[in-house]
Protein backbone atom coordinates (compact mmCIF):
# COMPACT_ATOMS: atom_id res chain seq x y z
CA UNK A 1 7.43 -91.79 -86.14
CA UNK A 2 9.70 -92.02 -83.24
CA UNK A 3 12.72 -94.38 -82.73
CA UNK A 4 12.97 -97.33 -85.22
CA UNK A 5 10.02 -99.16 -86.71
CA UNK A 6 8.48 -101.76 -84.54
CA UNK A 7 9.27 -105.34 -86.39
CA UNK A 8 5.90 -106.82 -86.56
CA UNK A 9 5.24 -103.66 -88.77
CA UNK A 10 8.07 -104.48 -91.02
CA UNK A 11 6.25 -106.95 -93.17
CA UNK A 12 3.60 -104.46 -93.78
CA UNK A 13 5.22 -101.75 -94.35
CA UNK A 14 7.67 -103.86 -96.95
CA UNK A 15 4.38 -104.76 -98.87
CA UNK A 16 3.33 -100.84 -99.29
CA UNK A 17 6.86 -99.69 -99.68
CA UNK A 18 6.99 -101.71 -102.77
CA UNK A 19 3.20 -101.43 -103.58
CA UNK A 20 2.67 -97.55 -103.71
CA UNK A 21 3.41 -97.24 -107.43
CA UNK A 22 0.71 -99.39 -108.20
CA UNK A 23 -1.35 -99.35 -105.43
CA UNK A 24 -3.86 -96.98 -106.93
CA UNK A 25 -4.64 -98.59 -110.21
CA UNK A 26 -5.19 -101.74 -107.68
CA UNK A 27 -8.26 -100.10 -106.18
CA UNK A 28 -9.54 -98.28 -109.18
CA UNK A 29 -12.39 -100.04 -108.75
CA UNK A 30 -13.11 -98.23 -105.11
CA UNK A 31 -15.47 -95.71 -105.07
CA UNK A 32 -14.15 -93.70 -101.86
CA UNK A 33 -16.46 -90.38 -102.55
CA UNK A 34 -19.54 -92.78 -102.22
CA UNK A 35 -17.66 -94.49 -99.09
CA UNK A 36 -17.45 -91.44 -97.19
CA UNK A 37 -21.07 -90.47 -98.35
CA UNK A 38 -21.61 -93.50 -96.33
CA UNK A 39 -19.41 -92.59 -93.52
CA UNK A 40 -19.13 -89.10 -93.10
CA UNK A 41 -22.48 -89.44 -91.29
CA UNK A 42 -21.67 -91.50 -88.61
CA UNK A 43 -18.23 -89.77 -88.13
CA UNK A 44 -20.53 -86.41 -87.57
CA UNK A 45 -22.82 -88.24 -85.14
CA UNK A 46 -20.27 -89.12 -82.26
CA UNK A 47 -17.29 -86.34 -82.75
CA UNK A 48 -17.99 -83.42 -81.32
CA UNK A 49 -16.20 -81.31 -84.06
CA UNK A 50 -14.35 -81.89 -87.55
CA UNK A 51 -10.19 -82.18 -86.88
CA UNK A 52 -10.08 -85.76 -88.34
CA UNK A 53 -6.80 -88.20 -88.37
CA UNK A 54 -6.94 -90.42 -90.53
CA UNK A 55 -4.81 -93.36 -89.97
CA UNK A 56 -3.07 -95.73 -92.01
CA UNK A 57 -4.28 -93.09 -95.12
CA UNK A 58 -2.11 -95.14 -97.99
CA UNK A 59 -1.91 -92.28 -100.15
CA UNK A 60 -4.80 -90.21 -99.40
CA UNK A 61 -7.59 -92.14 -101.31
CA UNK A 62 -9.50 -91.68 -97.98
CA UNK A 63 -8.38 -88.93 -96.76
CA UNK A 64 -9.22 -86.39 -99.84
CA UNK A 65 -12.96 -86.68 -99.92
CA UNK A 66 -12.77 -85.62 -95.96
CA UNK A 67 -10.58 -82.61 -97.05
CA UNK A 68 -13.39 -82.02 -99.74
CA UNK A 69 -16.21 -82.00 -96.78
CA UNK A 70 -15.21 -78.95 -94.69
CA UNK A 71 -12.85 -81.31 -92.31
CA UNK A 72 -9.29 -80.32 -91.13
CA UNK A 73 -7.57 -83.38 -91.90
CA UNK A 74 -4.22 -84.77 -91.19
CA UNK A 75 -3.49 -88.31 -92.62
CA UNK A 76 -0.84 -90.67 -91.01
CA UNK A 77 1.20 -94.14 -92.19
CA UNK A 78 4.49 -95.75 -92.17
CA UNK A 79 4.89 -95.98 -95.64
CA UNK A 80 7.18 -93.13 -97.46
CA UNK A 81 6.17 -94.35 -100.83
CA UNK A 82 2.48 -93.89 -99.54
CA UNK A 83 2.66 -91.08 -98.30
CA UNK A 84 4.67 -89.07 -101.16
CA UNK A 85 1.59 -89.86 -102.87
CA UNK A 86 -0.84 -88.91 -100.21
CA UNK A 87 0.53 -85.38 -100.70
CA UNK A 88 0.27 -85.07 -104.17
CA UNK A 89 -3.41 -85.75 -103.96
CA UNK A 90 -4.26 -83.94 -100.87
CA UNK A 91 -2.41 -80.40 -100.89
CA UNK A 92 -3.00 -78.52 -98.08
CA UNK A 93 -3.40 -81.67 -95.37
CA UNK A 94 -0.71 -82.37 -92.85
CA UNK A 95 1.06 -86.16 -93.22
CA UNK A 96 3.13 -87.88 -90.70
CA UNK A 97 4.90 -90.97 -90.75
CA UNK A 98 3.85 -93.56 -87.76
CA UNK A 99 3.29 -96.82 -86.72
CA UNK A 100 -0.40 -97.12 -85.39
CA UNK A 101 1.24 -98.98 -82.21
CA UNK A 102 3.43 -96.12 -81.22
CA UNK A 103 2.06 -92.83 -82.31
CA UNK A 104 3.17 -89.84 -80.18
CA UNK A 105 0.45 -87.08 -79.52
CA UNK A 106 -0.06 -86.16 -82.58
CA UNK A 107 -2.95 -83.51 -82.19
CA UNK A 108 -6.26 -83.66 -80.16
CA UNK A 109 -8.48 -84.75 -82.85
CA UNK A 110 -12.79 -85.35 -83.15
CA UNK A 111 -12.56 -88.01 -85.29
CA UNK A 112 -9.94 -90.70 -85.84
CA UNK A 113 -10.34 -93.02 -88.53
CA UNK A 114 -8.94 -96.19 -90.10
CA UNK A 115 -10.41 -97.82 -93.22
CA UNK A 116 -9.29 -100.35 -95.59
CA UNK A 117 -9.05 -103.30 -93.40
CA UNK A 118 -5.65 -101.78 -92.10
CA UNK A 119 -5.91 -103.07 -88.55
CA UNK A 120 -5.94 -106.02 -89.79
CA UNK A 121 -2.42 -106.44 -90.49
CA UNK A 122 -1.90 -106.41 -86.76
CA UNK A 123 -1.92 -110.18 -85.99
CA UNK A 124 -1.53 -110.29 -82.05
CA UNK A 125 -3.71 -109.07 -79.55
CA UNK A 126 -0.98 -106.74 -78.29
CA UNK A 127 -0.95 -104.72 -81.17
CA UNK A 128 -4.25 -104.04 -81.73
CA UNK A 129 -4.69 -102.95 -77.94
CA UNK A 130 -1.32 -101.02 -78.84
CA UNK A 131 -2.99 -99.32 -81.63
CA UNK A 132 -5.85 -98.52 -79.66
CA UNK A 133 -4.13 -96.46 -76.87
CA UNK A 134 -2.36 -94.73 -79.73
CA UNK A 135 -5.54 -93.77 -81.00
CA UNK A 136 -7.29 -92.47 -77.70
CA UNK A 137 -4.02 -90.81 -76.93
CA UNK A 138 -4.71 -88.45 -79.77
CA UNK A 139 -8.58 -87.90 -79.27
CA UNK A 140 -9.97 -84.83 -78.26
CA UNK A 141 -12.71 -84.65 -75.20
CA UNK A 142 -15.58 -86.50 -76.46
CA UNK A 143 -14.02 -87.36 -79.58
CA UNK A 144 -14.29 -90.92 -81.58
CA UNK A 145 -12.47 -93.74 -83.23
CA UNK A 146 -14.12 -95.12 -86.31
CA UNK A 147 -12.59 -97.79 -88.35
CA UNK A 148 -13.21 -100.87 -90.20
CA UNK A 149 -11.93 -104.45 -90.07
CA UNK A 150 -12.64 -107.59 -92.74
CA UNK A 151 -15.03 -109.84 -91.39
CA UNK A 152 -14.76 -114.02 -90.93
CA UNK A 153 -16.87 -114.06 -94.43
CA UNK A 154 -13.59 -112.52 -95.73
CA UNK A 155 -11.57 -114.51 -95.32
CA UNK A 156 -12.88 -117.45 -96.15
CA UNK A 157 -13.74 -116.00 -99.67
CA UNK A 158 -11.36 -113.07 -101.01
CA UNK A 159 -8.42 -114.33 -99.34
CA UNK A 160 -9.13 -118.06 -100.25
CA UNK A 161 -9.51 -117.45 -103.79
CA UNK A 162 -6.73 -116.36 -106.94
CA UNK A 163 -7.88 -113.59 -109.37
CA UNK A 164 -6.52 -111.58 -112.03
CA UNK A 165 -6.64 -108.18 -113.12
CA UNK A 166 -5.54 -105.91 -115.95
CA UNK A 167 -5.82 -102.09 -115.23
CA UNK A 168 -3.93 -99.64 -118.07
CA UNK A 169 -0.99 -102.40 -118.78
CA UNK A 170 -0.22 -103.61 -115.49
CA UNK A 171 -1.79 -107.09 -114.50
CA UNK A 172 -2.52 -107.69 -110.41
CA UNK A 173 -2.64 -111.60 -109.80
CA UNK A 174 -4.21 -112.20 -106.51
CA UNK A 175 -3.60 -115.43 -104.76
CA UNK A 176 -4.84 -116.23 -101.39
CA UNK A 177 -4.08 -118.73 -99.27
CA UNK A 178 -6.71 -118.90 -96.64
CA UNK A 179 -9.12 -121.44 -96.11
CA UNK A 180 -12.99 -121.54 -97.25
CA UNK A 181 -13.47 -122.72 -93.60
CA UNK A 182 -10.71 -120.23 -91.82
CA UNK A 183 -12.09 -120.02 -87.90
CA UNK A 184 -12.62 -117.13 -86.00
CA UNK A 185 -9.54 -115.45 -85.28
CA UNK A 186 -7.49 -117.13 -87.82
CA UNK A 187 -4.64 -115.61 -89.63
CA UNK A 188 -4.60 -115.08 -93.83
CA UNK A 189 -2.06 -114.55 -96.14
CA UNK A 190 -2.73 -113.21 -99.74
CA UNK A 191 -0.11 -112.65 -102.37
CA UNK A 192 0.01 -110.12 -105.21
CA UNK A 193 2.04 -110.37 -108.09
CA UNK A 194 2.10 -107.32 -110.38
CA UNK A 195 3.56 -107.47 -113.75
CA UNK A 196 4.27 -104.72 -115.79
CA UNK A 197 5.96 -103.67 -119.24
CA UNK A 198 9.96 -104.09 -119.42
CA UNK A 199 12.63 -102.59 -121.52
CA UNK A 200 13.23 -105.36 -124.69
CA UNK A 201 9.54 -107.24 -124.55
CA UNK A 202 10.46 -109.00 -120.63
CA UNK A 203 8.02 -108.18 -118.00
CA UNK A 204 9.12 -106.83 -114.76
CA UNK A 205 7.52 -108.84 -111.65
CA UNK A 206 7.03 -107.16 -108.23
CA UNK A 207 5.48 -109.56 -105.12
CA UNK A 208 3.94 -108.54 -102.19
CA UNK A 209 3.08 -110.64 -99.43
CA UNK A 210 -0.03 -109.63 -97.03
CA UNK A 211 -0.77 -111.03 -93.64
CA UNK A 212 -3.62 -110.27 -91.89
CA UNK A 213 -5.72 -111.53 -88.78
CA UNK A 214 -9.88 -111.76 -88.10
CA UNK A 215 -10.25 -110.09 -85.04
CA UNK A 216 -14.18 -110.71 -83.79
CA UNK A 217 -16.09 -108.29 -82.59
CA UNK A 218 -16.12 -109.61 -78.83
CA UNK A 219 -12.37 -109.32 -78.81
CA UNK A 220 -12.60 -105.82 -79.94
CA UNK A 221 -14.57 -104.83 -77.38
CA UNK A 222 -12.38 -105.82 -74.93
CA UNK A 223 -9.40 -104.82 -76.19
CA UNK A 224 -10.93 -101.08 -76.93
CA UNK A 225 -11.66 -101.51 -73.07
CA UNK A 226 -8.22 -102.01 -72.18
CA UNK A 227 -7.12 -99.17 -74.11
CA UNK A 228 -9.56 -96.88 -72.44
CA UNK A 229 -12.12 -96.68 -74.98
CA UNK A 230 -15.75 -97.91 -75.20
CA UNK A 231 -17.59 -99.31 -78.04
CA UNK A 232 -20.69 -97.22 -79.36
CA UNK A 233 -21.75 -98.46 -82.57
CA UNK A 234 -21.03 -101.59 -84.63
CA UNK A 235 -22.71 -101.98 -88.19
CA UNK A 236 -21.98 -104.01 -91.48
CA UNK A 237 -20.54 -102.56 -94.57
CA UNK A 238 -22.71 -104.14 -97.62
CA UNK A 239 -20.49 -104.47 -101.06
CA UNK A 240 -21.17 -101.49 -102.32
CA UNK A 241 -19.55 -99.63 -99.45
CA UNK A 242 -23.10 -98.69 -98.08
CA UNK A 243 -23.88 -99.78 -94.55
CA UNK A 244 -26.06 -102.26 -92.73
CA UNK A 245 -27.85 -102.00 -89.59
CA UNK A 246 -26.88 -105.72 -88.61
CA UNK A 247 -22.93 -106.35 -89.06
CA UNK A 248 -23.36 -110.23 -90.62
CA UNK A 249 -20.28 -111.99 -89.96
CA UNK A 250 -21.04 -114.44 -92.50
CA UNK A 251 -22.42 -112.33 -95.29
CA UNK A 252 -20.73 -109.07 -95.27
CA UNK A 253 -17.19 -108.56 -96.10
CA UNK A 254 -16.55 -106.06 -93.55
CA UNK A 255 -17.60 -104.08 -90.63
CA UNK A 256 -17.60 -100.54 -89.30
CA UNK A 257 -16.72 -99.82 -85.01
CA UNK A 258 -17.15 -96.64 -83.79
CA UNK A 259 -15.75 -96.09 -79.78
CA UNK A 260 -15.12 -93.38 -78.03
CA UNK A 261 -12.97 -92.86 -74.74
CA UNK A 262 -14.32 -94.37 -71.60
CA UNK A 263 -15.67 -91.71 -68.76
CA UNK A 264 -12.76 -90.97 -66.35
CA UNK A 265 -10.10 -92.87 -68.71
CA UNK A 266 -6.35 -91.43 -69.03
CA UNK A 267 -5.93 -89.67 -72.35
CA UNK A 268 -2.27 -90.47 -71.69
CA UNK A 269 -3.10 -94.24 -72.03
């Protein structure tokens, strides 16, 4: 990362920075090997060859099974907590700290990718457009950007709901604070509270706050436009992590964009 971080990022990276010890046992429930058996496929069909960033790569969860693939894999985010982690799992892969907004040239890369809803902590237009020129800025010729964002369905359900979890001792209450009729575009906040073990029977309470925005599909596309990309493919991620030919809004939790630079754009952009 270059200069200091940008401060709509500080919220977000103040979440992770604080989140990383626990953030794994949070997700134990992910099943990222069977996610990329999902992916890996469509990656391969638009990028021409298999250097892959991965951005916003928490700490390596998706990343690793990449690594495990054949791919030459470098994995980027702006939290140090994260990423310590990220090389623990993943020896041998190249980590940088950035903010998606302002990465340098990094590499020239065949793939980029971004999973885990992570562009979804960029609440304005401006950063998401941001993020996209830093992506085609690192793209090889012919390369592609594939990444995932929640869907409208999301938000009015996960983050308008509270849930608890227990995983090896530590106890995750999720609280959201959305709406069950959120609009398109809306912003959502969710809260997690994890609670662990303390010295003389007291429990030890760490709270992260997470702030995201629905960004429909439309205004994608035009925002990839502006940042000299094109959109190829979008399809819907069922709950199992498979995907869907038809990316339902209102029934799937997610959904998977694929773009690639537009003919004649400026790889400087």
């Amino acid at each position: 990362m270059t200069g200091n971080m940008h401060p709509a990022t500080a919220p977000a990276e103040t979440a992770y920075e604080a989140f990383a010890p626990f953030y794994d046992r949070f997700i134990a429930g992910s099943d990222y090997e069977a996610w990329t058996d999902s992916v890996e496929p469509v990656v391969g069909a638009h990028a021409p060859g298999r250097r892959l960033l991965d951005l916003a790569c928490g700490t390596g969860q998706s990343t690793r099974p990449f690594q495990r693939r054949g791919y030459a894999v470098t994995g980027c985010d702006i939290s140090d907590a994260m990423l310590a982690r990220a090389r623990e799992r993943v020896p041998g892969a190249r980590f940088v700290r950035g903010d998606l907004r302002e990465l340098p040239r990094i590499g020239h890369f065949d793939a980029l990718t971004c999973f885990g809803d992570s562009l979804n902590y960029l609440t304005s237009d401006a950063d998401l457009e941001a993020a996209f020129r830093s992506a085609r800025r690192n793209l090889a010729p012919g390369g592609a950007l594939v990444f995932d964002v929640n869907t409208l369905s999301a938000y009015r359900t996960t983050f308008a709901t509270d849930h608890v979890t227990d995983r090896d001792g530590v106890t995750f209450i999720w609280r959201g604070r959305a709406s069950d009729t959120a609009p398109p575009g809306c912003t959502a906040e969710a809260t997690i509270d994890v609670l662990r073990p303390a010295a003389g029977g007291l429990c030890q309470v760490i709270s992260t706050r997470h702030r995201q925005r629905h960004h429909p599909a439309a205004a994608i596309a035009t925002l990839l436009a502006r940042a000299g990309l094109e959109p190829v493919a979008l399809l819907g991620v069922n709950h199992d992590g498979s995907l869907a030919s038809e990316p339902d809004e209102d029934r799937l939790l997610k959904t998977l964009h694929v773009a690639r630079p537009l003919k004649g754009g400026d790889p400087e952009c």
